[in-house]
PDB file of N, CA and C in Angstrom:
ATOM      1  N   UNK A   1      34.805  -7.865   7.562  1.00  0.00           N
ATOM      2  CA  UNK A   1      33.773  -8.134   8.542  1.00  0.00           C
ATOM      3  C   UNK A   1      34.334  -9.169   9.520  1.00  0.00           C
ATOM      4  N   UNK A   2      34.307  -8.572  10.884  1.00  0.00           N
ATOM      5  CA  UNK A   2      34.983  -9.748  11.690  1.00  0.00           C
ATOM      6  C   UNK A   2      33.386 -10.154  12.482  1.00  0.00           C
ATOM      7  N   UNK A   3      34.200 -12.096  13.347  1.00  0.00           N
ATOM      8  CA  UNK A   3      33.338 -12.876  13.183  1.00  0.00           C
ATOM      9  C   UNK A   3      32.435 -12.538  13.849  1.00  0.00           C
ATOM     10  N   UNK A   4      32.472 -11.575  15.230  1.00  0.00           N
ATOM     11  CA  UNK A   4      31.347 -10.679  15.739  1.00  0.00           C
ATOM     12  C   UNK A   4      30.022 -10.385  14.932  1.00  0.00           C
ATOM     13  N   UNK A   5      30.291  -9.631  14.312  1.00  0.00           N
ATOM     14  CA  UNK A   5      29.666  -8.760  13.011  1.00  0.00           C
ATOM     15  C   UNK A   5      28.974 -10.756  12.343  1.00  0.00           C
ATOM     16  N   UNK A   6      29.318 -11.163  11.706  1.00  0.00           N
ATOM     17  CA  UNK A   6      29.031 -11.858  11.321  1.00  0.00           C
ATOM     18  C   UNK A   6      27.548 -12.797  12.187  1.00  0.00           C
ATOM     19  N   UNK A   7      28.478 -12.879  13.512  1.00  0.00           N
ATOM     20  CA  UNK A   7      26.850 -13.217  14.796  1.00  0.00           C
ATOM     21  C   UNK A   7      26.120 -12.526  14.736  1.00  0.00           C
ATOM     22  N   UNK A   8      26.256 -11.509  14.586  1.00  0.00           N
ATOM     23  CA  UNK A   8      24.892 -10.263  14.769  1.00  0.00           C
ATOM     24  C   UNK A   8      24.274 -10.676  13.005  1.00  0.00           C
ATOM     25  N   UNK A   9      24.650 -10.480  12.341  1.00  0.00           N
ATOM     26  CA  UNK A   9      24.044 -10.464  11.489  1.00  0.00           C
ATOM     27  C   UNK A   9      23.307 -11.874  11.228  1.00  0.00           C
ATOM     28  N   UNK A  10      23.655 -12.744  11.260  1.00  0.00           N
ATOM     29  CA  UNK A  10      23.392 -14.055  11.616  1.00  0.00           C
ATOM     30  C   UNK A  10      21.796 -14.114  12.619  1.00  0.00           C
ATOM     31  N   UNK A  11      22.437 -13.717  13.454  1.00  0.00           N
ATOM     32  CA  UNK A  11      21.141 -13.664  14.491  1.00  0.00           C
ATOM     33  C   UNK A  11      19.888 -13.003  14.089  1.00  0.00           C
ATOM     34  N   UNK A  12      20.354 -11.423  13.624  1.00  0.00           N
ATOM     35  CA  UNK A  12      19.319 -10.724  13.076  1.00  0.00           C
ATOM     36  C   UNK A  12      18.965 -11.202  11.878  1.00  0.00           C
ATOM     37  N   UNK A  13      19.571 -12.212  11.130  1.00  0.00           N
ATOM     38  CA  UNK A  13      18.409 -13.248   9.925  1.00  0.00           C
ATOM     39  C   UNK A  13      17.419 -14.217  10.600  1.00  0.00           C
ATOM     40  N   UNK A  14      18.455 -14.462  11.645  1.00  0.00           N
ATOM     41  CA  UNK A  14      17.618 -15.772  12.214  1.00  0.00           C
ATOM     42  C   UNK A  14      15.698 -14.912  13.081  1.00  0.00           C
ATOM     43  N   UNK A  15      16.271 -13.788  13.623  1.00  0.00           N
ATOM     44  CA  UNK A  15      15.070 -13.212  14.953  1.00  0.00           C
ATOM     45  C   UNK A  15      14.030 -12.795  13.693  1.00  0.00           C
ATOM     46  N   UNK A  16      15.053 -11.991  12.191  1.00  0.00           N
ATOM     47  CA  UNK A  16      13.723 -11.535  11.579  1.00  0.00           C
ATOM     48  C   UNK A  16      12.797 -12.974  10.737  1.00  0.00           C
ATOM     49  N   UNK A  17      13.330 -14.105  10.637  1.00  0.00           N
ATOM     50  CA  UNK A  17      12.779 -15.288   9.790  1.00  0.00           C
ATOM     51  C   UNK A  17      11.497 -15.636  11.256  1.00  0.00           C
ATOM     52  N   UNK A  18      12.018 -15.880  12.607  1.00  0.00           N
ATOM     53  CA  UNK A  18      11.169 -16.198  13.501  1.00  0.00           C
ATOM     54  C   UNK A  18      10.144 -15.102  13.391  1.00  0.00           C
ATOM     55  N   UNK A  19       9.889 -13.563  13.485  1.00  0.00           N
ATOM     56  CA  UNK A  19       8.754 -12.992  13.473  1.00  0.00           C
ATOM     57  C   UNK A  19       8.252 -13.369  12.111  1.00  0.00           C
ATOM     58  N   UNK A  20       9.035 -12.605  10.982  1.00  0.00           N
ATOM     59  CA  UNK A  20       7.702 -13.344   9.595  1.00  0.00           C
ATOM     60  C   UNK A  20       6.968 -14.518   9.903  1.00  0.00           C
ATOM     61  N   UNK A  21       7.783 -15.823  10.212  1.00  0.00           N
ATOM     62  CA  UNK A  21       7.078 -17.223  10.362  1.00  0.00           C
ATOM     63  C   UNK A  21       5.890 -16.830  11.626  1.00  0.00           C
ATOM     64  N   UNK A  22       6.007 -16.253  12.800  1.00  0.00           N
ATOM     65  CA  UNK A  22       4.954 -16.131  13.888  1.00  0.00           C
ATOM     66  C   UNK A  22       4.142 -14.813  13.161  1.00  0.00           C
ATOM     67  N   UNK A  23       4.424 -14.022  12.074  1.00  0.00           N
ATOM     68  CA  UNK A  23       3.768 -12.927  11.953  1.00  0.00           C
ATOM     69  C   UNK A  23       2.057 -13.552  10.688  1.00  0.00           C
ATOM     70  N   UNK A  24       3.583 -14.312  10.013  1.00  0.00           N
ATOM     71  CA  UNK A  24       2.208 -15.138   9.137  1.00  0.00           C
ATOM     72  C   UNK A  24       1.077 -16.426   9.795  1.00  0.00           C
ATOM     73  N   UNK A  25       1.622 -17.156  10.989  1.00  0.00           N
ATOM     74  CA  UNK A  25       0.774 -18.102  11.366  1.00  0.00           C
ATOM     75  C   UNK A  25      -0.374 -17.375  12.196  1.00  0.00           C
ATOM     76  N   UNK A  26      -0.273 -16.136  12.593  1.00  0.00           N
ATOM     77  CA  UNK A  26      -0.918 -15.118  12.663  1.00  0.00           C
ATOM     78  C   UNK A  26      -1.776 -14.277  11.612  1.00  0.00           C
ATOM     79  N   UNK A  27      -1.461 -14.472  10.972  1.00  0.00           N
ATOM     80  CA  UNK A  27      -2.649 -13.705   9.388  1.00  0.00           C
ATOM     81  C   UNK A  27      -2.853 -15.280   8.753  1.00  0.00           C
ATOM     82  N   UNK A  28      -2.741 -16.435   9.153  1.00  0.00           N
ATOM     83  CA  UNK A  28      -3.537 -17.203   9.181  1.00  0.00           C
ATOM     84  C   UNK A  28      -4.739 -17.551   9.945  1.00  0.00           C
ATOM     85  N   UNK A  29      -3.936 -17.551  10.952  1.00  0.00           N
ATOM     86  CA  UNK A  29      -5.497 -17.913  11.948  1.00  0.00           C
ATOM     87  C   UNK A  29      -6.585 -16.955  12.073  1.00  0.00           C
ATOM     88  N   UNK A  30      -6.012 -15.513  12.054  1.00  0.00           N
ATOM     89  CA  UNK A  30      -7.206 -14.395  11.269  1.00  0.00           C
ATOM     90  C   UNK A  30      -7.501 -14.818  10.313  1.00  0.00           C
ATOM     91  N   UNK A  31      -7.421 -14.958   9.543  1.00  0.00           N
ATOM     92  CA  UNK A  31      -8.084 -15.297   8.027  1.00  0.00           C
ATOM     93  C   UNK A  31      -9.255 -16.795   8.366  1.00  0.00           C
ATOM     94  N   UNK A  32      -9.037 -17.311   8.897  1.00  0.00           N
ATOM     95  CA  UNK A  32     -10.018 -18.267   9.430  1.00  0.00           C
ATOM     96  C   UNK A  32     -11.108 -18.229  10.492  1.00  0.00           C
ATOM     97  N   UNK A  33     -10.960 -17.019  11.458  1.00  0.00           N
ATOM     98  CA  UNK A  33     -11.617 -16.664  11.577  1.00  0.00           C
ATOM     99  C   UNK A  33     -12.710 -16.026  10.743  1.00  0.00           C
ATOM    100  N   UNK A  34     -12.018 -15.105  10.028  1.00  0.00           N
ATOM    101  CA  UNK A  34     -12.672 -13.874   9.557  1.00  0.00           C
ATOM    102  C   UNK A  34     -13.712 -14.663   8.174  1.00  0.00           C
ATOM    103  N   UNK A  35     -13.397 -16.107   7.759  1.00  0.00           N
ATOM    104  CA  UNK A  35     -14.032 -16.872   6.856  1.00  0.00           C
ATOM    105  C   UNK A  35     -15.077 -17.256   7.554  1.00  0.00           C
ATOM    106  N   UNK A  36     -15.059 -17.237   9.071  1.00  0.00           N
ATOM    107  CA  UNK A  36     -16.405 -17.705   9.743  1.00  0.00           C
ATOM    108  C   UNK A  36     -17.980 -17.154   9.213  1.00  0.00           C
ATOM    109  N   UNK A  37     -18.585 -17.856   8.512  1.00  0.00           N
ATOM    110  CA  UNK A  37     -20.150 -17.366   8.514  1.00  0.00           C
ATOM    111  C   UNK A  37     -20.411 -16.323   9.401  1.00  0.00           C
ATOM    112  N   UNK A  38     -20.775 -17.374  10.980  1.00  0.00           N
ATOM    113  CA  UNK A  38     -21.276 -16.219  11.936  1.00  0.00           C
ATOM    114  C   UNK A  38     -20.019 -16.679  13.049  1.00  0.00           C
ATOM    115  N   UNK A  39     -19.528 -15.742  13.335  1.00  0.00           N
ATOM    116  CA  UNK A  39     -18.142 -15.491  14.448  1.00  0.00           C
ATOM    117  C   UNK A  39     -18.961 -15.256  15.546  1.00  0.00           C
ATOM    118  N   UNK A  40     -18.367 -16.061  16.575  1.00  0.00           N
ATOM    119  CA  UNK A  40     -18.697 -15.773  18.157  1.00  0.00           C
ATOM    120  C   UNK A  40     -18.197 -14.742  18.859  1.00  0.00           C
ATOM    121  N   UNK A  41     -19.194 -14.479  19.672  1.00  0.00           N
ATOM    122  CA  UNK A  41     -18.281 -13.199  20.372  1.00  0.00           C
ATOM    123  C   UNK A  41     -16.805 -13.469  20.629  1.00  0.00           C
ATOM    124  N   UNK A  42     -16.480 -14.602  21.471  1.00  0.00           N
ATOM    125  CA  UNK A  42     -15.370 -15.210  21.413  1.00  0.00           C
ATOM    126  C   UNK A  42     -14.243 -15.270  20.287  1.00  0.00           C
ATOM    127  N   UNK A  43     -14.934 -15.343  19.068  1.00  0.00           N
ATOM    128  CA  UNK A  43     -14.007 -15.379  17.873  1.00  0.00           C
ATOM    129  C   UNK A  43     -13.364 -13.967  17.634  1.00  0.00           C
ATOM    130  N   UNK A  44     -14.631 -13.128  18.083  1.00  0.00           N
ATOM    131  CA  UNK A  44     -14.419 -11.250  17.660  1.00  0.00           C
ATOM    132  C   UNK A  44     -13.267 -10.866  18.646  1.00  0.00           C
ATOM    133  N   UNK A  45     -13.386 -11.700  19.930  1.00  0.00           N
ATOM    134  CA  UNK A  45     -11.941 -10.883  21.221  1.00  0.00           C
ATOM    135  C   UNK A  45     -10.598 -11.727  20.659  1.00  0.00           C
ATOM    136  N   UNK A  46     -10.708 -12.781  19.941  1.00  0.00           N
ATOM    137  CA  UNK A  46      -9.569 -13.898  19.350  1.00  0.00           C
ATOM    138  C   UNK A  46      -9.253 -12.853  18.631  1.00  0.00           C
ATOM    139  N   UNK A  47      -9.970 -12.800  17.470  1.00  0.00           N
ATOM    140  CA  UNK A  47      -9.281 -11.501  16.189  1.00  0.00           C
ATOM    141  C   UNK A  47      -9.098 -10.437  16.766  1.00  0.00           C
ATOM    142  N   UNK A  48      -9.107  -9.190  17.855  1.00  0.00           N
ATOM    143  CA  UNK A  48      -8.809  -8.225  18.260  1.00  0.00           C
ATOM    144  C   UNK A  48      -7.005  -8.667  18.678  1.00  0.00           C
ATOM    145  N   UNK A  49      -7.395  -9.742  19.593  1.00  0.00           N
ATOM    146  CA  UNK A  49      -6.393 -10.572  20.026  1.00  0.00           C
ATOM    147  C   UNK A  49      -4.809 -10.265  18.805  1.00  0.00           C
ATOM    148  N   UNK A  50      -5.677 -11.372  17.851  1.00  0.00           N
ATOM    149  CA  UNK A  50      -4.036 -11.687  17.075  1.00  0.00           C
ATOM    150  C   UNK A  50      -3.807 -10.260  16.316  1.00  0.00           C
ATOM    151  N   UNK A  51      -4.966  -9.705  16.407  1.00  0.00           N
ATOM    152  CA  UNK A  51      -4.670  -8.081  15.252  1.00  0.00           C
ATOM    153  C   UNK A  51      -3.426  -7.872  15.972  1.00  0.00           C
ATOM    154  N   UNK A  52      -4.005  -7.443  17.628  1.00  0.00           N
ATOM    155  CA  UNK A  52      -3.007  -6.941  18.497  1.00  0.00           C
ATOM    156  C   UNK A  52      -1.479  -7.605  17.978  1.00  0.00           C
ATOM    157  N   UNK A  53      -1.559  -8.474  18.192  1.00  0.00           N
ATOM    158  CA  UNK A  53      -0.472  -9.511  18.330  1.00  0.00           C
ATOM    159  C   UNK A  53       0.620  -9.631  16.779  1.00  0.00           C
ATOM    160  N   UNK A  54      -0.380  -9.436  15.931  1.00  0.00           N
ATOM    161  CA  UNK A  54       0.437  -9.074  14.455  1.00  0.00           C
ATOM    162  C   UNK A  54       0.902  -7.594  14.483  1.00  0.00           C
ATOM    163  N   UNK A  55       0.300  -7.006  15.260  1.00  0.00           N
ATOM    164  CA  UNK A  55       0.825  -5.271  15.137  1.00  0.00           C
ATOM    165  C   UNK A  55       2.344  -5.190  16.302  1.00  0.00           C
ATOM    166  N   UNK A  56       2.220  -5.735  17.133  1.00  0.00           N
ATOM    167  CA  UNK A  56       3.448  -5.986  17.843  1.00  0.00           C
ATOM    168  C   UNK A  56       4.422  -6.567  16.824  1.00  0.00           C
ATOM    169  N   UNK A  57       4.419  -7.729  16.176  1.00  0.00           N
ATOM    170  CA  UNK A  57       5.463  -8.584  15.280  1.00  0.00           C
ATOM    171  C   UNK A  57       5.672  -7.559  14.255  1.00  0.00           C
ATOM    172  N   UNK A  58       4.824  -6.881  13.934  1.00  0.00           N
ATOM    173  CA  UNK A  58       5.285  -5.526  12.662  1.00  0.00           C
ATOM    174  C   UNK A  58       6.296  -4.417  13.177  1.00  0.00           C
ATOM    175  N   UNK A  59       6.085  -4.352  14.694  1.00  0.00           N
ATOM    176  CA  UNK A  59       6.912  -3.287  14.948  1.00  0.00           C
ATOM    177  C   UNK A  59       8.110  -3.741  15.399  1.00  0.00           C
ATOM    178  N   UNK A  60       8.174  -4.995  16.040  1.00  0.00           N
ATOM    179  CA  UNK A  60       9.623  -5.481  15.811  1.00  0.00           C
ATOM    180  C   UNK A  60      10.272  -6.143  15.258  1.00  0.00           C
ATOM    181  N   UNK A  61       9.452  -6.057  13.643  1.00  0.00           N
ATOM    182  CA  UNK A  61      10.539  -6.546  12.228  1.00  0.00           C
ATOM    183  C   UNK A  61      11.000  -4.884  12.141  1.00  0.00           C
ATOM    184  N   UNK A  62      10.162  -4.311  12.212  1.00  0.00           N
ATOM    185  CA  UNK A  62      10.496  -2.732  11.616  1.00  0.00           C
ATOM    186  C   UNK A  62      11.822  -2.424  12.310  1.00  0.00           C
ATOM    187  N   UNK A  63      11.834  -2.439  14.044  1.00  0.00           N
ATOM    188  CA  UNK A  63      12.496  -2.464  14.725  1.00  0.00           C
ATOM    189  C   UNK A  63      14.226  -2.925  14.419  1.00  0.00           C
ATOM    190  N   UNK A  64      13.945  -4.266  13.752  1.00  0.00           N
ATOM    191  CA  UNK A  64      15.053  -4.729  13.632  1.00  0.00           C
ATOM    192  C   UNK A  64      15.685  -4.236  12.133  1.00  0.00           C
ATOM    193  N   UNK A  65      15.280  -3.843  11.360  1.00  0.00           N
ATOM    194  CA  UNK A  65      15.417  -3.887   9.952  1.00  0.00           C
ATOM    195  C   UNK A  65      16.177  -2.258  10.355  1.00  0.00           C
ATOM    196  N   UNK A  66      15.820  -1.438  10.807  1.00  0.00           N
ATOM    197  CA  UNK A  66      16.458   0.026  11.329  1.00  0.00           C
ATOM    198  C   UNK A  66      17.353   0.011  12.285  1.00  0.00           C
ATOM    199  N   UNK A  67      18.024  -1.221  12.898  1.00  0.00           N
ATOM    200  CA  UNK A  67      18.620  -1.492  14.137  1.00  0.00           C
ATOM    201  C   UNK A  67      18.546  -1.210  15.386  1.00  0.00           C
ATOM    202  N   UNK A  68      17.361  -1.084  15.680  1.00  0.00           N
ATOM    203  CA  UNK A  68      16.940  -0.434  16.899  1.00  0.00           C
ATOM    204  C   UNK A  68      16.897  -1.786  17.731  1.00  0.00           C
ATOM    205  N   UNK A  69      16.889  -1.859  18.791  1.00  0.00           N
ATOM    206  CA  UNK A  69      17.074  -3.031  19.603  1.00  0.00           C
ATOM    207  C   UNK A  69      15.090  -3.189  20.312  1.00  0.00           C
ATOM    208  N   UNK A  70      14.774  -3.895  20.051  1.00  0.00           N
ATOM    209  CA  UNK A  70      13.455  -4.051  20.513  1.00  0.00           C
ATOM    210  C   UNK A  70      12.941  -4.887  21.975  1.00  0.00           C
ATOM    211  N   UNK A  71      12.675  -3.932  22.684  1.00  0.00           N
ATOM    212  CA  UNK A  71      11.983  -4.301  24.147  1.00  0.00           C
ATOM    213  C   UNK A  71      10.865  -4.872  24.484  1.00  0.00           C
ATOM    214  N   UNK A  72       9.776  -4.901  22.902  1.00  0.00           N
ATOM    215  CA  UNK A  72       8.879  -5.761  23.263  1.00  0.00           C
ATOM    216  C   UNK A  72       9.091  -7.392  23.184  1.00  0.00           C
ATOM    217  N   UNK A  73       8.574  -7.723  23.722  1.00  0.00           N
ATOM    218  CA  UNK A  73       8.405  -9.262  23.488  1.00  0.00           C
ATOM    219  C   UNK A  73       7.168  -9.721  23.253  1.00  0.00           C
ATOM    220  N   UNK A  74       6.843 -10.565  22.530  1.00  0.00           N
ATOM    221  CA  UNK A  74       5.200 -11.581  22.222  1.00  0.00           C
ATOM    222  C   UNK A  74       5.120 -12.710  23.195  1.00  0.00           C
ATOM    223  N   UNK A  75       3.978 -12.343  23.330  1.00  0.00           N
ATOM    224  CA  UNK A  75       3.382 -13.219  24.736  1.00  0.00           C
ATOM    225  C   UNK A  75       2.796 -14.728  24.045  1.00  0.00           C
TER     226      UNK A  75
END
């Protein structure tokens, strides 16, 4: 394995550790919502929100784990 190979792989530990860590502080803050008694409308477009936003981070762990190079980015 030359040291190329070694960056890439490197990197792709490092990009997939950053989505898990943003994928879970994300099924946190849902989960606190979703503990709300009574949720505000506001709370209901927040959770549509991060759903959205965890379904993006799923498709580019998936993304990376198959080597596909991923074009989305999280906002």
């Amino acid at each position: 394995m030359d040291f190329s190979t070694q960056q890439d792989f490197r990197a792709m530990a490092d990009d997939s550790r950053r989505l898990a860590a943003e994928h879970h502080r994300y099924s946190t803050l849902l989960e606190a919502i979703q503990k709300k008694p009574f949720p505000t409308v506001e709370d209901e477009v927040e959770a549509m929100r991060i759903k959205k936003m965890k379904l993006r981070l799923k498709d580019q762990m998936e993304a990376l784990t198959h080597g596909r190079p991923s074009s989305m980015s999280v906002a």
